[in-house]
C-alpha atoms as a PDB file:
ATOM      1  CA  UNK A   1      29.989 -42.620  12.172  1.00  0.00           C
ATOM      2  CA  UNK A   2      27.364 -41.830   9.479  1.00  0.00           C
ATOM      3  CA  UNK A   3      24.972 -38.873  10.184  1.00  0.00           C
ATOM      4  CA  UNK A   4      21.681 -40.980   9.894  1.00  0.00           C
ATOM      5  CA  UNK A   5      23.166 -43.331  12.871  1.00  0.00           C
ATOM      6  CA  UNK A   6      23.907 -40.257  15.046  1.00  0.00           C
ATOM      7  CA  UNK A   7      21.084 -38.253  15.094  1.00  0.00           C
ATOM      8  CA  UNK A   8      18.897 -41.714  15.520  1.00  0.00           C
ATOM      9  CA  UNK A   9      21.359 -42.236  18.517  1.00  0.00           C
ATOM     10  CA  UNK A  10      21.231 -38.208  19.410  1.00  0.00           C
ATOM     11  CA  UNK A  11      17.317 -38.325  19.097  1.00  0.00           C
ATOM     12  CA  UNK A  12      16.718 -41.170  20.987  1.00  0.00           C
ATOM     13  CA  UNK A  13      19.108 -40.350  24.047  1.00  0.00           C
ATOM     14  CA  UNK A  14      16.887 -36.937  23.993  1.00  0.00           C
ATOM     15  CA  UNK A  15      13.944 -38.774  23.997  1.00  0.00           C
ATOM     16  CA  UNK A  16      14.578 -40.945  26.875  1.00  0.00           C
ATOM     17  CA  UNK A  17      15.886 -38.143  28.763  1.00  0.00           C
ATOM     18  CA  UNK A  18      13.035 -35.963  28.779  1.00  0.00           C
ATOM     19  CA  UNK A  19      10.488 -38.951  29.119  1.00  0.00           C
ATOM     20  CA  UNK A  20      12.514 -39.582  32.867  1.00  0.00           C
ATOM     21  CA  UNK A  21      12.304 -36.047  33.442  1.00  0.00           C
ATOM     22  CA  UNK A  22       8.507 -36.469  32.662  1.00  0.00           C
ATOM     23  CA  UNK A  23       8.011 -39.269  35.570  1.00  0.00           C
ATOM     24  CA  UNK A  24       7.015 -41.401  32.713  1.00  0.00           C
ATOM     25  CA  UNK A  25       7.920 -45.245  31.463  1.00  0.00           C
ATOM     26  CA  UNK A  26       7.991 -46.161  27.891  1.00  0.00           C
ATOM     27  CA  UNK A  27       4.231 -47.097  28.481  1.00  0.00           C
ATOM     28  CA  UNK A  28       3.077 -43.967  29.313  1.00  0.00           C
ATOM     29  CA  UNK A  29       4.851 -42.090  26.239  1.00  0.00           C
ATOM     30  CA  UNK A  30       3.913 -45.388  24.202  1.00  0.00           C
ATOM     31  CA  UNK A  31       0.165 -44.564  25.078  1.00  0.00           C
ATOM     32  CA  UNK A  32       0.242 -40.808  25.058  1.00  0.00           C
ATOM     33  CA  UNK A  33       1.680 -41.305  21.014  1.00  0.00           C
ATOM     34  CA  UNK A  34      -0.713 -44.033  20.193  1.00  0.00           C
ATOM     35  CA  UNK A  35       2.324 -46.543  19.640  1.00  0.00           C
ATOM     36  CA  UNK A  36       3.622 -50.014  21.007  1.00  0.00           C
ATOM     37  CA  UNK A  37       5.678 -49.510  23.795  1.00  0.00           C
ATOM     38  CA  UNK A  38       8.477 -51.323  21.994  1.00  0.00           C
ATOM     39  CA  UNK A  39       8.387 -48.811  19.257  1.00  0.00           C
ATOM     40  CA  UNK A  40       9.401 -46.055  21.941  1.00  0.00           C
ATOM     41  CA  UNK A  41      11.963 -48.406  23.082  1.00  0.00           C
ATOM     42  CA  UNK A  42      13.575 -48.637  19.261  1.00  0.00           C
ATOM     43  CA  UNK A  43      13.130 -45.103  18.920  1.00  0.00           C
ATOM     44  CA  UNK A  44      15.413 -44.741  22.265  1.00  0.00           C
ATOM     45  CA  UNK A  45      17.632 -47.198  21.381  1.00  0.00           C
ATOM     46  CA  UNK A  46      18.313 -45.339  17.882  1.00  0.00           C
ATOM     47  CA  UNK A  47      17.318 -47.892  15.743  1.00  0.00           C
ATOM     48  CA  UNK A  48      14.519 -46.454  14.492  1.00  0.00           C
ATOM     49  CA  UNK A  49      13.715 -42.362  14.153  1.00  0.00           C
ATOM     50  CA  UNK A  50      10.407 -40.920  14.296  1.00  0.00           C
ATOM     51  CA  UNK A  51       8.507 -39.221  11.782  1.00  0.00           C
ATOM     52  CA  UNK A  52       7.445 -35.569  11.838  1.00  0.00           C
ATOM     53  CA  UNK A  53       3.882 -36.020  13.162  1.00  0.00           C
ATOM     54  CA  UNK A  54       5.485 -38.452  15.264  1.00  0.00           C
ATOM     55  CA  UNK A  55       8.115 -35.978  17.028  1.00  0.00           C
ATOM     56  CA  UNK A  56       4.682 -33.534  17.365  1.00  0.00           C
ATOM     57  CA  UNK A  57       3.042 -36.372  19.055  1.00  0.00           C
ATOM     58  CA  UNK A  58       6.170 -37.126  21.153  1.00  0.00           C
ATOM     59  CA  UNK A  59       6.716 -33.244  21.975  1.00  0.00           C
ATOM     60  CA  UNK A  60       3.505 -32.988  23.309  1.00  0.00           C
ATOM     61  CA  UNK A  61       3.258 -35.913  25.573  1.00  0.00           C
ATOM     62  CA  UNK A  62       6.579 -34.461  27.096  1.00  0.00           C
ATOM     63  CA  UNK A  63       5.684 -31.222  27.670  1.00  0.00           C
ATOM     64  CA  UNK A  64       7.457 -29.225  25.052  1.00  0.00           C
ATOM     65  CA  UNK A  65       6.809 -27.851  21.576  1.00  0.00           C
ATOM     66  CA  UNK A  66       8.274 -29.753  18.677  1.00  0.00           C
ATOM     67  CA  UNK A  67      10.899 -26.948  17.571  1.00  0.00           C
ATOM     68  CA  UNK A  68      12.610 -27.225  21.027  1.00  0.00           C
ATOM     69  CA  UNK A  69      12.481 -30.777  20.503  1.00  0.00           C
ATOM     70  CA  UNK A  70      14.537 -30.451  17.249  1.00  0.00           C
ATOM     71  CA  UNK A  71      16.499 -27.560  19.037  1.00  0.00           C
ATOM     72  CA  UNK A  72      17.704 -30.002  21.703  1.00  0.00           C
ATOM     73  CA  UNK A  73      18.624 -32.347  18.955  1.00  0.00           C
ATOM     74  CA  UNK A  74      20.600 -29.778  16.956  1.00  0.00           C
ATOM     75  CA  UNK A  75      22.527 -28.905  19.929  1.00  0.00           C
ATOM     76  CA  UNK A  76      23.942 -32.240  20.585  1.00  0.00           C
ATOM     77  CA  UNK A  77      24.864 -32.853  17.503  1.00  0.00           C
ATOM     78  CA  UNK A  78      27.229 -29.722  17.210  1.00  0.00           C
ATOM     79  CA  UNK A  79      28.189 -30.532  20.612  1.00  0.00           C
ATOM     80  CA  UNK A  80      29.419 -33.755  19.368  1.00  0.00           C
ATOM     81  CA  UNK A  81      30.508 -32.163  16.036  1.00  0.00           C
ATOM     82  CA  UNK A  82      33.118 -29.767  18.294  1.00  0.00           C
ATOM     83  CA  UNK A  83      34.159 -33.153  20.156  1.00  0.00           C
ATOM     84  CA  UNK A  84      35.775 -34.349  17.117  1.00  0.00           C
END
């Protein structure tokens, strides 16, 4: 599988993981980044990836700063890298 498609996939598991944690629907992260609630949905679904001001905007709504964001990211991915 192509890099691009796994961390979309690998970012947007994260996201929807920590926005559960959060007590929060896809509307409340959808209004806390000033975005559609279907947006948070493609972002989830990995078919679409967020942009850097976006992740900041994301991060903050769920209660953590963007590098541990991008941290949790980087660790699944070399999880996933050892799988193979």
């Amino acid at each position: 599988m192509p890099e691009t498609i796994v961390l979309k996939s690998l970012t947007g598991k994260i996201i929807k993981s920590l926005r559960i944690k959060n007590d929060m629907n896809q509307e409340d992260l959808a209004f806390e980044c000033n975005v559609d609630r279907s947006y948070i949905s493609m972002l989830e679904r990995g078919l679409n990836e967020p942009s850097l001001t976006k992740i900041f905007e994301i991060s903050k709504a769920l209660n953590i700063t963007p590098s541990q964001f991008v941290k949790m990211v980087e660790i699944e991915y070399e999880r996933m890298e050892n799988l193979e």
